[in-house]
C-alpha atoms as a PDB file:
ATOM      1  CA  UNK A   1      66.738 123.403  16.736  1.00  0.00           C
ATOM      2  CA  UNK A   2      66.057 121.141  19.796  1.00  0.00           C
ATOM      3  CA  UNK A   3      62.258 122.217  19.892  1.00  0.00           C
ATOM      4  CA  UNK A   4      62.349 120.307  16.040  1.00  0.00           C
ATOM      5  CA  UNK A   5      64.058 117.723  17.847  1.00  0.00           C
ATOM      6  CA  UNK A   6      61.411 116.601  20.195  1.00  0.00           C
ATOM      7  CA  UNK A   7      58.440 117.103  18.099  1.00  0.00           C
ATOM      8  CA  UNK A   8      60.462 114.325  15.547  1.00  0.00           C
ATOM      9  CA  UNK A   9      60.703 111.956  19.130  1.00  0.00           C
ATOM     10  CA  UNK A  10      56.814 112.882  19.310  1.00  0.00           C
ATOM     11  CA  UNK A  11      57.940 114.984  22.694  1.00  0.00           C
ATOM     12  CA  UNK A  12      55.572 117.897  23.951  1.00  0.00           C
ATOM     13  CA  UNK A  13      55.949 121.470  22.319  1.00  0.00           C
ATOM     14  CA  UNK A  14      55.984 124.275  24.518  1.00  0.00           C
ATOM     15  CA  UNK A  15      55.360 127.770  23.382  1.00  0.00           C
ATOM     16  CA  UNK A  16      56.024 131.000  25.905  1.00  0.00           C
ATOM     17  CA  UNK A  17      54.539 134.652  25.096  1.00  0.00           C
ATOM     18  CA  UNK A  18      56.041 137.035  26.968  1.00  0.00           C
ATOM     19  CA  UNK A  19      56.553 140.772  27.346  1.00  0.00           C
ATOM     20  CA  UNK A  20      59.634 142.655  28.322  1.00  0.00           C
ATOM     21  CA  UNK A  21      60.306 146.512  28.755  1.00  0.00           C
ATOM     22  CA  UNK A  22      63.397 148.748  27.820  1.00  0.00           C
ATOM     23  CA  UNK A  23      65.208 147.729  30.970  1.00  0.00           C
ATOM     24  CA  UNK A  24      64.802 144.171  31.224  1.00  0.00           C
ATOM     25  CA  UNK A  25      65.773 143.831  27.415  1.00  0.00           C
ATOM     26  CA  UNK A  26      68.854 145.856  28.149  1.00  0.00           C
ATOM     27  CA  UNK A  27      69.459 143.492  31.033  1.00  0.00           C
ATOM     28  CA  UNK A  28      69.270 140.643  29.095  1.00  0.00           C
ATOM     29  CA  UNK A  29      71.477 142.213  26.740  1.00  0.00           C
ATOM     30  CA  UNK A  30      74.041 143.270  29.210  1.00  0.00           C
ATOM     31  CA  UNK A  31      74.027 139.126  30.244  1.00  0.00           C
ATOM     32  CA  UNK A  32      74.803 138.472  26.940  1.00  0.00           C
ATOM     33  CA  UNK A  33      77.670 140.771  26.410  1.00  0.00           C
ATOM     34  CA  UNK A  34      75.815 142.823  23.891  1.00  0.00           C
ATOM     35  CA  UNK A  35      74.867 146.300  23.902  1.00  0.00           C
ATOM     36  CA  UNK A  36      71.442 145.604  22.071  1.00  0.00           C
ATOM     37  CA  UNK A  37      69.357 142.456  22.022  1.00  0.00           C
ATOM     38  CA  UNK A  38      66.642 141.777  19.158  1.00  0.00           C
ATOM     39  CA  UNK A  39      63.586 139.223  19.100  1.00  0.00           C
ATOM     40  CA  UNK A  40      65.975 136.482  18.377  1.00  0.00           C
ATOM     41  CA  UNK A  41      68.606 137.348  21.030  1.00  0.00           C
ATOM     42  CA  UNK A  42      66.012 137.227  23.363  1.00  0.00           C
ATOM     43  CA  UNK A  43      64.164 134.103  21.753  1.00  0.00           C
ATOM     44  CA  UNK A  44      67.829 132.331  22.001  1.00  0.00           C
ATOM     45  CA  UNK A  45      68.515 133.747  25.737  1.00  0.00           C
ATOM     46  CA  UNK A  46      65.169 132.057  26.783  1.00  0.00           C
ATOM     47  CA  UNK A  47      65.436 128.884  24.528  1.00  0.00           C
ATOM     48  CA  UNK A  48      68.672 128.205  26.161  1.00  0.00           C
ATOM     49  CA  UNK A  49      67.351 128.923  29.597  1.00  0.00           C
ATOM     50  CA  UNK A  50      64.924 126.770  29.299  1.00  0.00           C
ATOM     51  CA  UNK A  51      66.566 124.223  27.963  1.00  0.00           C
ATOM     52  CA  UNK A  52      69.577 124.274  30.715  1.00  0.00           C
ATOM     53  CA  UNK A  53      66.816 124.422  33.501  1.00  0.00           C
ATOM     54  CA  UNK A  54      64.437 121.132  32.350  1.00  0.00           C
ATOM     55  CA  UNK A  55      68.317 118.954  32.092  1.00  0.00           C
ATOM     56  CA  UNK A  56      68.910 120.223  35.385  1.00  0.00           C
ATOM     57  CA  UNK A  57      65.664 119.054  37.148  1.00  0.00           C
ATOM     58  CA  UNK A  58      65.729 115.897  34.913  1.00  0.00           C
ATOM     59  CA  UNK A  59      69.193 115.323  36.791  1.00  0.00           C
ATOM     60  CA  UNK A  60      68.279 115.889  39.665  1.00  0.00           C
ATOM     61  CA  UNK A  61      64.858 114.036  39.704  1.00  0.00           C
ATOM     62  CA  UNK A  62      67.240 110.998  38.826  1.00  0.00           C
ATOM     63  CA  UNK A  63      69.126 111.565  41.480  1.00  0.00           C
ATOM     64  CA  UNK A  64      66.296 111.194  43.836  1.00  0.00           C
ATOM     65  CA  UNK A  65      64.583 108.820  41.808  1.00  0.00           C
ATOM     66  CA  UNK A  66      68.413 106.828  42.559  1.00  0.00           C
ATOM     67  CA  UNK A  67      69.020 107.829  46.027  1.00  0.00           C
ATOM     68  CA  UNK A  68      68.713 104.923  48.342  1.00  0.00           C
ATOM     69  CA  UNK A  69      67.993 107.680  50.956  1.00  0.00           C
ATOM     70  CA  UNK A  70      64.778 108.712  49.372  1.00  0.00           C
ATOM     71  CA  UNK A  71      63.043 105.119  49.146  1.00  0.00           C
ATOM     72  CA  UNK A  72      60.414 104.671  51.570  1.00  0.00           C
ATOM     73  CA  UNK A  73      59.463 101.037  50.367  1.00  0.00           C
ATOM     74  CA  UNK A  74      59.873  97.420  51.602  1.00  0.00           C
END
């Protein structure tokens, strides 16, 4: 699992707690193409969410971080 991963690379560990009713799990379900979502469907869904929305803002951080544009010194 990537959250073994990082804890090997000596990374920071994350852990989320979160509640969800009847209609957001069938939502969340629906997303996935499935007509009922467990603990682990929605632990993957999350993990995955998570892990697709840090690599985006790592992108584009480096992007900015790389954008001529965006430097303000000498």
């Amino acid at each position: 699992m990537a959250s073994e991963q990082h804890l090997k690379r000596g990374d920071m560990k994350v852990e989320v707690s979160w509640e969800f009713s009847k209609e957001e799990m069938a939502a969340i379900g629906n997303h996935l193409g499935e007509e009922k979502v467990d603990r682990e469907g929605i632990k993957d869904f999350l993990q995955i969410a998570v892990r697709e929305a840090v690599e985006r803002a790592i992108v584009e951080r480096n992007a900015s971080d790389n954008d001529p544009s965006s430097n303000t010194g000498p």
